[in-house]
Every structure is written in C-alpha cells, then in structure tokens.
Protein backbone atom coordinates (compact mmCIF):
# COMPACT_ATOMS: atom_id res chain seq x y z
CA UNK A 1 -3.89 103.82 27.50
CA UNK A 2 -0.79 102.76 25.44
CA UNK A 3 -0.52 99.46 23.44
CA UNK A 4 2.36 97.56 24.30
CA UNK A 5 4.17 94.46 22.61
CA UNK A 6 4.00 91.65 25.68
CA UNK A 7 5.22 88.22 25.91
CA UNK A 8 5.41 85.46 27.94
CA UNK A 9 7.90 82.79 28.40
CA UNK A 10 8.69 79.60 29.76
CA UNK A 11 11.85 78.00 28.35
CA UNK A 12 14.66 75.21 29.14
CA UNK A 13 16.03 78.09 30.88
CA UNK A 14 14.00 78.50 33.58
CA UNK A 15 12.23 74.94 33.46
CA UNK A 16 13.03 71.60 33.47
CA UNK A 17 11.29 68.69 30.78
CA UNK A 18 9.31 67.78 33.42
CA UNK A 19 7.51 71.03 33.59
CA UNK A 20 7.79 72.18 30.00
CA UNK A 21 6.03 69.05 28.60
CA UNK A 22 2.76 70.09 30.23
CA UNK A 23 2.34 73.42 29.05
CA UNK A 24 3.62 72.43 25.51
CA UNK A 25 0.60 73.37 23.07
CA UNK A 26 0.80 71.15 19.52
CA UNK A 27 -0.54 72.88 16.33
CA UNK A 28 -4.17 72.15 17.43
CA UNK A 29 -4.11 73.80 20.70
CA UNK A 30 -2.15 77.09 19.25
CA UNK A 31 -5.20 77.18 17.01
CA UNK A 32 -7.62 77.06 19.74
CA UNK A 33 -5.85 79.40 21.96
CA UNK A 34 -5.20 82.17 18.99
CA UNK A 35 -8.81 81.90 18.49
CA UNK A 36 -9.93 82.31 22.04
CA UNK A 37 -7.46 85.48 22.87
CA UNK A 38 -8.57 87.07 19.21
CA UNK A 39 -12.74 86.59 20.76
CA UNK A 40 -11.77 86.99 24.72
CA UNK A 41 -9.40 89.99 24.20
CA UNK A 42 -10.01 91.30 20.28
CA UNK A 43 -5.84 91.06 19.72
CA UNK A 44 -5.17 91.71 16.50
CA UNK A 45 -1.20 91.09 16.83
CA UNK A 46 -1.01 87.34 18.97
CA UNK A 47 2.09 84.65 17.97
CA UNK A 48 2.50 81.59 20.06
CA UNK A 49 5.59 79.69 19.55
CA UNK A 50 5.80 76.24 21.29
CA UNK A 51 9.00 73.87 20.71
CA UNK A 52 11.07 70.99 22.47
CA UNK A 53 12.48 73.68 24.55
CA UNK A 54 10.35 76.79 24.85
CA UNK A 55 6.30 78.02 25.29
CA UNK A 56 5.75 81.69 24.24
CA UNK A 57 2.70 83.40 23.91
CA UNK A 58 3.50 87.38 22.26
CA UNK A 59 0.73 90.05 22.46
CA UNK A 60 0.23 93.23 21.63
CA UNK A 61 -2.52 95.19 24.47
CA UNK A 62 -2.92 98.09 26.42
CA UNK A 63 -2.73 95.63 29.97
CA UNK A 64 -0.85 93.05 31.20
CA UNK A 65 -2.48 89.83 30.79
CA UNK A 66 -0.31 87.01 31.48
CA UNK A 67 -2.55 85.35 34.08
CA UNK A 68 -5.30 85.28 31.38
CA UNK A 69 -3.44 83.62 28.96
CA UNK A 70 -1.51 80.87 31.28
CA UNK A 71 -5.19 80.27 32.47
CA UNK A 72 -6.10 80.12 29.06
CA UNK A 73 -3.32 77.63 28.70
CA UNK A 74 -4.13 75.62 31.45
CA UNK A 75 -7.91 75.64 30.24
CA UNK A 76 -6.58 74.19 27.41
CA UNK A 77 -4.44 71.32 28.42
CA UNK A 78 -6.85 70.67 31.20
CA UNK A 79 -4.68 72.12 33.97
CA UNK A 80 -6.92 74.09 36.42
CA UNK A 81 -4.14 74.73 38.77
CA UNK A 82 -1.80 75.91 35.90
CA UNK A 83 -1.41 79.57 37.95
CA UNK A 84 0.70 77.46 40.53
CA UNK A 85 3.04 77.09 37.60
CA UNK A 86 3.48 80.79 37.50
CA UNK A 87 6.99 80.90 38.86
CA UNK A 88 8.53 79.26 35.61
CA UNK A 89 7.14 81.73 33.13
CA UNK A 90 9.22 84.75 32.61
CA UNK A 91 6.89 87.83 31.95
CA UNK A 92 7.93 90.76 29.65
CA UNK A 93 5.58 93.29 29.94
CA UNK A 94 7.98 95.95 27.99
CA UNK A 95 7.75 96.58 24.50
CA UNK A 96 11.89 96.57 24.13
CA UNK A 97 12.42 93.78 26.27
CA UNK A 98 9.67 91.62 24.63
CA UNK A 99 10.69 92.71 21.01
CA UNK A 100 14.58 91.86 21.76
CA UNK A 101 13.52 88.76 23.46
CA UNK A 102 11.84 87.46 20.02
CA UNK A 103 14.72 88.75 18.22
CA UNK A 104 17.21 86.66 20.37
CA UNK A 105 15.16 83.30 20.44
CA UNK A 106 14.31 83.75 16.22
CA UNK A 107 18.18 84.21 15.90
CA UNK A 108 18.46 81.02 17.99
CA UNK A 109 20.87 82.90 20.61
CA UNK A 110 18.34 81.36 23.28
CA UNK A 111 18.26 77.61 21.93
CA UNK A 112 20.31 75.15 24.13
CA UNK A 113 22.85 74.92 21.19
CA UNK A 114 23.31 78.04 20.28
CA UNK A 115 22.47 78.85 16.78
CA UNK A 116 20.50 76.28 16.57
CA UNK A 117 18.98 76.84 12.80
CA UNK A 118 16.08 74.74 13.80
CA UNK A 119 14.55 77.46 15.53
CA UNK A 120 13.77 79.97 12.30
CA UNK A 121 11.76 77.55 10.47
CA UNK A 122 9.73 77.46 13.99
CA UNK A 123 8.91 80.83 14.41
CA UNK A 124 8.32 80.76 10.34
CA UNK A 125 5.42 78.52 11.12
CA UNK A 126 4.29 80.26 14.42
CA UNK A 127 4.00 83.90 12.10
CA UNK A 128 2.36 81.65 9.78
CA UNK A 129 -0.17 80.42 11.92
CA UNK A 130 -1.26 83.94 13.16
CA UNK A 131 -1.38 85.21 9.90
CA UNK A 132 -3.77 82.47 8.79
CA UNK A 133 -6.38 83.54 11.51
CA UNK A 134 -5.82 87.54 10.85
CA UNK A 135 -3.87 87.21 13.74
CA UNK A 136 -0.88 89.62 12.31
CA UNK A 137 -1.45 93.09 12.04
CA UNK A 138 0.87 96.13 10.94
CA UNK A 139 3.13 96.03 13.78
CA UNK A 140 3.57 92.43 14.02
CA UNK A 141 3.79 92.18 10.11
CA UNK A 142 6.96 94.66 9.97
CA UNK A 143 8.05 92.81 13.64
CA UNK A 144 8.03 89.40 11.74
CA UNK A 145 9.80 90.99 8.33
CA UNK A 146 12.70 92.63 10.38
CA UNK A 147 13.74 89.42 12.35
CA UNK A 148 13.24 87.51 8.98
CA UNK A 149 15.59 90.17 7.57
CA UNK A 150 17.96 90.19 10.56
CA UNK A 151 18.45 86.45 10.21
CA UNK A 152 19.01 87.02 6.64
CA UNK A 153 21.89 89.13 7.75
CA UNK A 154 23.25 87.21 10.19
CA UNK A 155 23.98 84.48 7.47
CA UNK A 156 25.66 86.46 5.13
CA UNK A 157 27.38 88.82 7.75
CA UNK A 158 28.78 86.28 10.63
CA UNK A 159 29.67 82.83 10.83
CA UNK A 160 27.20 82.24 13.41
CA UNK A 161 25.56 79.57 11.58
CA UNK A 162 28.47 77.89 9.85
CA UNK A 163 29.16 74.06 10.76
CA UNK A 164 26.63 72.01 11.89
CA UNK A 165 25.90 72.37 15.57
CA UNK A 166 22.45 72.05 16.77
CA UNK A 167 20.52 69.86 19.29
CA UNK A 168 20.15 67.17 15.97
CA UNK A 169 23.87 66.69 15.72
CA UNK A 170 24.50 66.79 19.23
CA UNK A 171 22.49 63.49 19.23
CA UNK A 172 25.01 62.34 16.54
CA UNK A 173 27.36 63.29 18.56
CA UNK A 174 26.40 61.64 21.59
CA UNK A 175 25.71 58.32 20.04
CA UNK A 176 29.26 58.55 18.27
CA UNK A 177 31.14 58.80 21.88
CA UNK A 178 28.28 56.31 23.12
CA UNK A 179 28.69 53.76 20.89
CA UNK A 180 32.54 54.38 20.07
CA UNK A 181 33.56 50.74 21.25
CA UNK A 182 30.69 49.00 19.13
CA UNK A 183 31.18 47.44 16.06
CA UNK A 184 28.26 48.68 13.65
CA UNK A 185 26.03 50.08 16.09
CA UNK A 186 22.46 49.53 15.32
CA UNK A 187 20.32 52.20 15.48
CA UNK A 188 16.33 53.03 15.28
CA UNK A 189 15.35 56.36 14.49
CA UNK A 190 11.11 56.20 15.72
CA UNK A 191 9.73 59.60 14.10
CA UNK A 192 10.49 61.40 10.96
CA UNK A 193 8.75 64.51 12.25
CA UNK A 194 11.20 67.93 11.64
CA UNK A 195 13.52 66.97 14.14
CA UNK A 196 13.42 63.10 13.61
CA UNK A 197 14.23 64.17 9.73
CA UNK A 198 16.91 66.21 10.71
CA UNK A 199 18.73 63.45 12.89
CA UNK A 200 17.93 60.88 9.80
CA UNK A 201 20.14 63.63 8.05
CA UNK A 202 22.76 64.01 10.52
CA UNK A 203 23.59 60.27 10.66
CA UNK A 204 25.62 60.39 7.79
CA UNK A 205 28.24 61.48 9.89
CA UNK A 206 27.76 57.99 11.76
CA UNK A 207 29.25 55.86 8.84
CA UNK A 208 29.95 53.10 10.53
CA UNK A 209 26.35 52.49 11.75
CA UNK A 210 23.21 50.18 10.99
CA UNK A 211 20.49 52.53 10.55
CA UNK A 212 16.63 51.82 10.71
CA UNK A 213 13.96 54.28 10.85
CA UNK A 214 10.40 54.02 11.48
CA UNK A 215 7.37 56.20 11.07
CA UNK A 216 3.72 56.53 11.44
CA UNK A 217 3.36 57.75 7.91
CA UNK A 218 5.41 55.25 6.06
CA UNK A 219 5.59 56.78 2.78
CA UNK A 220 7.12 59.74 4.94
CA UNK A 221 10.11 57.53 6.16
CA UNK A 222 10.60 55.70 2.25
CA UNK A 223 11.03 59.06 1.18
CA UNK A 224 13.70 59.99 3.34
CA UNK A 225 15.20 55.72 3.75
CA UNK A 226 15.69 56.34 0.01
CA UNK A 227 17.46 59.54 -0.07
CA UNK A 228 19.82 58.59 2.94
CA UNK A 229 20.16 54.78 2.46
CA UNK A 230 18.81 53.42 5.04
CA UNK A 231 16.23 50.82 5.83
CA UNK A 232 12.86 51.20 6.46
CA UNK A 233 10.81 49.34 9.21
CA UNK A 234 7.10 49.46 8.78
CA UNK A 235 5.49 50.78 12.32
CA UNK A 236 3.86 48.13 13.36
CA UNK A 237 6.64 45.88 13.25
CA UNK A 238 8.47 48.80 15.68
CA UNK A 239 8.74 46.59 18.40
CA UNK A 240 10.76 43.83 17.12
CA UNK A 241 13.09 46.39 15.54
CA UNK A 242 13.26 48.31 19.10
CA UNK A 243 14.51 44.86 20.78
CA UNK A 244 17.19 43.85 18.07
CA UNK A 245 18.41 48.02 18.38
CA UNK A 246 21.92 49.31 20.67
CA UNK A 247 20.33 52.98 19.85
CA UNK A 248 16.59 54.21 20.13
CA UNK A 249 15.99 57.69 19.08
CA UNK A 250 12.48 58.79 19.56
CA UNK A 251 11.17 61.47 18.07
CA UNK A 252 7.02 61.62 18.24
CA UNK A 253 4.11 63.40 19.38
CA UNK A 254 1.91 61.37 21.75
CA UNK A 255 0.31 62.64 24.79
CA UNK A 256 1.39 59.38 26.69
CA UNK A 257 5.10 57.96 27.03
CA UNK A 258 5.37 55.54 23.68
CA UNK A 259 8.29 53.48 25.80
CA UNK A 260 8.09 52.59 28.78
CA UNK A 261 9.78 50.50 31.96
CA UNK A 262 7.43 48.14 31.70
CA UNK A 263 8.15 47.42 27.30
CA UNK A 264 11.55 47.76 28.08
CA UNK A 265 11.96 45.54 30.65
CA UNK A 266 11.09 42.47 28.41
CA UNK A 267 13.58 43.04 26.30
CA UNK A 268 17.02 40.78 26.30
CA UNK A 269 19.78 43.30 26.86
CA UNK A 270 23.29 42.02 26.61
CA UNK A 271 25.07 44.70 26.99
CA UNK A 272 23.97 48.43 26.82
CA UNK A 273 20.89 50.12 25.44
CA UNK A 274 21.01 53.80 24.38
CA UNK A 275 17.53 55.42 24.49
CA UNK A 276 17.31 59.69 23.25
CA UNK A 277 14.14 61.00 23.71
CA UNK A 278 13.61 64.05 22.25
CA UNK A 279 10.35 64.66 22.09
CA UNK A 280 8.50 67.10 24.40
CA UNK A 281 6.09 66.04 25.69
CA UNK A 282 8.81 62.89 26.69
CA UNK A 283 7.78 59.76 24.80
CA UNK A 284 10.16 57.88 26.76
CA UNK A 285 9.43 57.08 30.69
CA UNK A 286 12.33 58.54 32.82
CA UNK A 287 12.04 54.98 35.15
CA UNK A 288 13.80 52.93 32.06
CA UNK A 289 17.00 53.64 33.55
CA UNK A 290 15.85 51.34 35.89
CA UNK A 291 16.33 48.66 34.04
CA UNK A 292 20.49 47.29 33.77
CA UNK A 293 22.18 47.85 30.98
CA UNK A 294 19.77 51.24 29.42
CA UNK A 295 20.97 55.13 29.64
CA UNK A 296 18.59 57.37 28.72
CA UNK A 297 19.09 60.97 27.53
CA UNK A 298 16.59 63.27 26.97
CA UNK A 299 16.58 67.14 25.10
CA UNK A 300 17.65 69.06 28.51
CA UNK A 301 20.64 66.73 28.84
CA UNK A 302 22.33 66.16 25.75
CA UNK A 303 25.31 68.45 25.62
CA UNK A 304 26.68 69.32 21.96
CA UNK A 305 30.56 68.53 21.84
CA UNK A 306 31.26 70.06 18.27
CA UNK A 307 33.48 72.52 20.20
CA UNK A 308 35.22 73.89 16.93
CA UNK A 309 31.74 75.04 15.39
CA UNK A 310 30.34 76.16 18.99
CA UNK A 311 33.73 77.96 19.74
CA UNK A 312 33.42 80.08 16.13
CA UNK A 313 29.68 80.69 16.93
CA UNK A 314 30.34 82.03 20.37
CA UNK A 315 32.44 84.24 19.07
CA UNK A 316 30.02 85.63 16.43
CA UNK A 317 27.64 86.23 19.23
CA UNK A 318 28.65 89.93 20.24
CA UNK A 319 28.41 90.36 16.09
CA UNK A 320 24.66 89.47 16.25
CA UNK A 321 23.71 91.19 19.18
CA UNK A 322 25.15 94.29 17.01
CA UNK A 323 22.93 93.16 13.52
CA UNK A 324 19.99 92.70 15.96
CA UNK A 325 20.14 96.62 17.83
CA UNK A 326 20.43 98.00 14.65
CA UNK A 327 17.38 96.01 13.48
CA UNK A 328 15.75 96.92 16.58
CA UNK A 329 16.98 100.66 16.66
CA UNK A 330 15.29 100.65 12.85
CA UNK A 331 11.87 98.88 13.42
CA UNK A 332 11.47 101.20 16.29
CA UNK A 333 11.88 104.08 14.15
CA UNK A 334 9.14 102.92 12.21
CA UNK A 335 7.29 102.47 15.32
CA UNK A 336 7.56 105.83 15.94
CA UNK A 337 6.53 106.91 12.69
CA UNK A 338 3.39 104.45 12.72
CA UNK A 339 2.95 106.55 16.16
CA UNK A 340 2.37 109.87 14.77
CA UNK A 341 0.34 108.64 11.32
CA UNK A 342 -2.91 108.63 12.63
CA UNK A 343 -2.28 112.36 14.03
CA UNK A 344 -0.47 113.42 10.70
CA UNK A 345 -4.12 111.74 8.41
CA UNK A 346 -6.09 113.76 11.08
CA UNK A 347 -4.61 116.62 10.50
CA UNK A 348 -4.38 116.46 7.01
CA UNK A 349 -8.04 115.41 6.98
CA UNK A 350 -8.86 118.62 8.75
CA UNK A 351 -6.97 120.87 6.51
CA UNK A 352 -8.31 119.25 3.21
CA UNK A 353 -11.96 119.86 4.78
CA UNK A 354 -11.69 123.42 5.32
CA UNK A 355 -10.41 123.93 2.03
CA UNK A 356 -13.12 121.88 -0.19
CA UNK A 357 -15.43 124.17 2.31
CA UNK A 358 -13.99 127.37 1.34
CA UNK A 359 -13.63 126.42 -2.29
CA UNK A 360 -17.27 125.71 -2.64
CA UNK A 361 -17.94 128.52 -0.49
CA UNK A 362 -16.26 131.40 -2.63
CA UNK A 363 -16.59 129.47 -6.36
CA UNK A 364 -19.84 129.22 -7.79
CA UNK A 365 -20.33 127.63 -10.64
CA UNK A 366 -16.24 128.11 -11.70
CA UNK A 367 -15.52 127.27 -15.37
CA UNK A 368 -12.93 124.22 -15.44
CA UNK A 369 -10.07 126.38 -15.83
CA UNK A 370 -10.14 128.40 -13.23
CA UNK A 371 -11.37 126.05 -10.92
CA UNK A 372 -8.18 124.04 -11.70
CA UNK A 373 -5.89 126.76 -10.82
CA UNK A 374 -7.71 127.31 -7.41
CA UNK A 375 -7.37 123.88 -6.53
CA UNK A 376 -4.05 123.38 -7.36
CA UNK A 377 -2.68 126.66 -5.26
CA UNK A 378 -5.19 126.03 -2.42
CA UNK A 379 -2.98 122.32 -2.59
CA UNK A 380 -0.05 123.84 -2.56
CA UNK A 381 -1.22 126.44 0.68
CA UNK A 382 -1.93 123.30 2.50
CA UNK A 383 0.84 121.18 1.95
CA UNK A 384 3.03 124.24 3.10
CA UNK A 385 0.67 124.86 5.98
CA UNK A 386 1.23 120.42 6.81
CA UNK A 387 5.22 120.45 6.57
CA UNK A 388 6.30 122.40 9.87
CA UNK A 389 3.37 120.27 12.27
CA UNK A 390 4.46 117.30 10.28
CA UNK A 391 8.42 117.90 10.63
CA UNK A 392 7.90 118.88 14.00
CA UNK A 393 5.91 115.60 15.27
CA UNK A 394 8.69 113.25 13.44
CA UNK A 395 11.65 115.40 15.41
CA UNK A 396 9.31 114.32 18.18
CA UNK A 397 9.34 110.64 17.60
CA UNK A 398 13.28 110.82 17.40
CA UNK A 399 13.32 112.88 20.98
CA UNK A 400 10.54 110.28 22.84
CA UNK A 401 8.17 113.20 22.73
CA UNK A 402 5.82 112.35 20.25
CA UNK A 403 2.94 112.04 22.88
CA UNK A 404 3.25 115.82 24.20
CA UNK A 405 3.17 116.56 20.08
CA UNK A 406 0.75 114.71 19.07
CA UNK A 407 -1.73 116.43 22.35
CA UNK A 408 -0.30 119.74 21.39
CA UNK A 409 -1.71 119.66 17.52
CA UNK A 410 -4.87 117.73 18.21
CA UNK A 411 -5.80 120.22 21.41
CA UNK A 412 -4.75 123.19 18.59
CA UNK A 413 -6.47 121.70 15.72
CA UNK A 414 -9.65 120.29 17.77
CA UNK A 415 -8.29 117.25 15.88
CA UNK A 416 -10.39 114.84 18.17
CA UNK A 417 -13.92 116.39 17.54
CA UNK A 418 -13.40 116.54 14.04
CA UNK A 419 -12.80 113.27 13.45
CA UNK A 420 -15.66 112.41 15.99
CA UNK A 421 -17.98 114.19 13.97
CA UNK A 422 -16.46 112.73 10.96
C-alpha cells in the first residue's frame, strides 16, 4: 500500500474561538502527542502546528487516520467526546492537496490577515519540534526546505509581505480608531509572549499613547520596556495597573480565563474600557461585555483596516500561488525520483552481484594488473547495461507510470527475492 502525505485541519475558517481554544495543544502537549503517534503508529514524517488561529496535525502513512489522531487529541486535553468535534476539522487525505495546503498556510495565504509574517516563524518551530524527536524524515526534510525556500522567494519576488499588516497591527489599528477621541490613551499590554512582543512593537505607531506592559517573566518585559520606552509594571501589581488602564491587551497562556466578569466588575469605569484578547485559549471571559462601559474584541473579530498594504498584498496573491506550483511542481519531481531509488539501488545491487560472482568465478588468483582491467570494463558493461532501465523508470516518473516500471524491472530482474535473500 502507498504512503501518502495527510493532514488534518481545524482553523478560524471553519471554527469559531470557542471551539478552537479546546483543541489548541501548547508546546507540551505537541510533545506528547509526536511521541505517542511516533510509538502508536511508527511515523517517521509527523508536524503539528497549533496557533491563535489554526490546529494541524501532518502525517505521512499508508491509511487514513484522522480519527486516531483527534482521539489522540482529545486523550490529550482530556476530551473523551472530542470525535463529536469531527465536523470542524477539515481532512486531506491527498498527498497534493495536503502538501499545497502547508504551502498556503506557511506562506500565510490562510492567516486571517493575509500575509501575516507571524505564521513562518510558527511552522519554523513546529519543523523544529519534529526534528528534535526524529520526527522528520527525507520527505518531510525536502517538504520543510522547499516551503522555507518558497517563502524566501516570495520576499524577494512579490510585495506580498511589504507594509505591516498582520493580526499585531490590526490591534494597533483597532485601538487607534477606538481610542481616537482620548487624550493619551492608557494602555496595558499583559504578555510579552511572540505575539504580546510583537504588539509592544507595533505601538510605536500609537504615539500619542501611555503604554504599560506587564509580564510573568519580568526581566522579559525590561528587556523589551527598554528598547521601546515604555514602562514596566511588575506582575503582581497587574491589577492596580488593569483598573487605572482605557486599553487591556492580553496576551497569555493559561488554561483558565485570567479576566473575568466578576474582576472586572469591581473596577470604577468612567467612561469606556477596551479589552483585546488574543490569546487562544481566551484569557478574557466573553460575559465582560456585560459590564457598562467595556467592549471586548477577541482574535476572530478584529478586522485589519491597513487597506493600502492589504490592497498591494491581495494583489500579489495570484503571484504566490504561481512561486508556490512551481515549488510544488519541483518537490514533486523529486518525489518521483525518491520513488524509483529504491528500485534503481536494487537493481544496481543485483547487477554488481553477478558481476563480483563471475569475476571470482573466471579469475583465479589474477595478478593486480589484470585484475584491474577486468574490473574496470566489467564496470563499464554494467553501467551501460543500468542506463536504458534507469532512463526508462525516470521517463516513467514524468508520465505517472513509475509503478507499472518499477513491477516491470523487479518481476524481470527477480529484484524482490534478491534483496530478500540479501
């Protein structure tokens, strides 16, 4: 049976916050799950990617085993009715469909702002991690090193990453029109994580504002306070700093909301409060907007309005769909190649057997010279003999009929008993 390339999916396409925060998996639980499909299934090519706005587990196997590894999932976050959640994963169970789908979401033509740059240092980490656990083999290796050279390409050939648009600055952006009738908004940034740094970074195009940020690790937030100017608030003083703030972002990983109605409703509100959440899971109860005077926005709602930059990077897009099919259109031709290698060593395996038999069948005891003449025609016989089978599987590859070849010369050549008696 045929190995295929596999994936499944469950994104802000198909699935709201609500539903994606439960099956998100934090660097812990892709451990434990790489681990279990590498003993469970012996996969030797396995990447899960898990972000604010998409769970993906790709696999490379001879059967389709989704269920498995949404049960897996669900075993994992302690969700033994995760299979009812089956309707919001997409399943690819192609090898083109689940290699182009990679290619789209590493090139960030998935992400809710498209082009989102966020989403290559992601899947950077998610190769990263399945290398670390001999998780990566050939094929997922070259996969990996084509999309890494496709996005290469895509910088230098389009302008679908120029400006700044992704779903950082549309925060910025939304506190800008939020705030556009307060003087000096104040603003508390709670988690310097890679998208809290990346909003600390963006708010430089908020002059005009008070910023505070606040972080578990507080050398981690000095660091960045010092680079950007801003002042630091030591975490456990995150309350106070929360109360005297027009703008919470939040920005952490915790299993439980870290804000809630019942916080927020003790505070004095005078006017408005602006609450982002962007973490997924939420750290922010949805019921806060309960309370008068606070909005609340979270990742599936905030809507980038740098129109300019979106505008020039929609119109790149049919430019990188074109870099990405001829990345595609190339690793596949390796694929095919990789295809017929094992056939092509067999063969050649054969060949170089027969004629080590035959030369120490008709030489014995050869002085060096003429031995060395032997062995180099004999060489030359064989590599004469290899180049038509070899030509003619490669033609093979290129017309989809590499299988029929491949059967052909090992049924001709026995190829399949020798190397079983090998």
């Amino acid at each position: 049976m045929q190995i295929k390339f596999r994936s499944i999916s469950i994104s802000h396409k198909n699935a709201p916050v609500k539903i994606r925060e439960i099956i998100s998996l934090d660097e812990q639980a892709i451990h434990s799950i790489l681990l279990k499909l590498k003993d469970f299934f012996s996969l030797g090519d396995a990447l899960i990617l898990s972000t604010c706005n998409r769970t993906e587990v790709y696999y490379s196997h001879e059967l389709d085993l989704s269920k498995e590894i949404i049960k897996l999932i669900g075993l994992e976050k302690g969700l033994p009715e995760i299979i009812n959640y089956l309707e919001y994963f997409e399943i690819f169970n192609l090898d083109r469909p689940a290699i182009t789908h990679l290619f789209r979401v590493s090139m960030g033509l998935e992400a809710q702002v498209v082009g989102d740059i966020q989403i290559s240092n992601q899947v950077k980490r998610a190769y990263q991690a399945s290398a670390d656990l001999n998780m990566a083999g050939p094929f997922l290796h070259r996969l990996m090193h084509s999309i890494f050279f496709t996005n290469k390409r895509v910088v230098q050939e389009t302008a679908f990453r120029d400006g700044a648009a992704s779903i950082s600055y549309a925060t910025i952006e939304l506190i800008e029109s939020l705030t556009s009738n307060t003087l000096q908004p104040r603003i508390l940034l709670i988690g310097v994580g890679e998208i809290g740094e990346d909003v600390a970074k963006n708010m430089v195009h908020l002059p005009e504002a008070k910023v505070k940020i606040t972080n578990r690790t507080l050398a981690k937030a000095e660091r960045i306070a010092s680079e950007l100017g801003f002042e630091v608030v030591p975490f456990e003083n995150c309350l106070e700093a929360m109360k005297e703030a027009d703008v919470i972002v939040c920005s952490i990983q915790k299993s439980e909301p870290f804000i809630t109605k019942a916080l927020i409703s003790e505070f004095e509100i005078m006017s408005y409060k602006l609450l982002v959440d962007l973490s997924v899971p939420r750290s922010i109860e949805t019921s806060v907007e309960d309370v008068p005077g606070v909005v609340l926005y979270n990742v599936d709602n905030i809507k980038s309005k740098a129109s300019a930059t979106l505008e020039t990077r929609l119109a790149a897009v049919p430019q990188v769909e074109e870099i990405i099919e001829e990345s595609i259109k190339d690793f596949y031709n390796w694929k095919k190649e990789m295809m017929v290698s094992p056939t092509i060593n067999k063969l050649k395996s054969t060949l170089e057997q027969i004629r080590k038999e035959e030369m120490a069948r008709f030489l014995k005891n050869p002085d060096e010279k003429e031995y060395a003449v032997i062995d180099k025609i004999t060489k030359s016989m064989m590599q004469k003999i290899l180049k038509v089978p070899v030509i003619q599987l490669r033609a093979a590859c290129q017309r989809d009929q590499a299988e029929e070849m491949i059967k052909s010369i090992s049924d001709l050549f026995d190829l399949d008993k020798v190397n079983t008696e090998q």
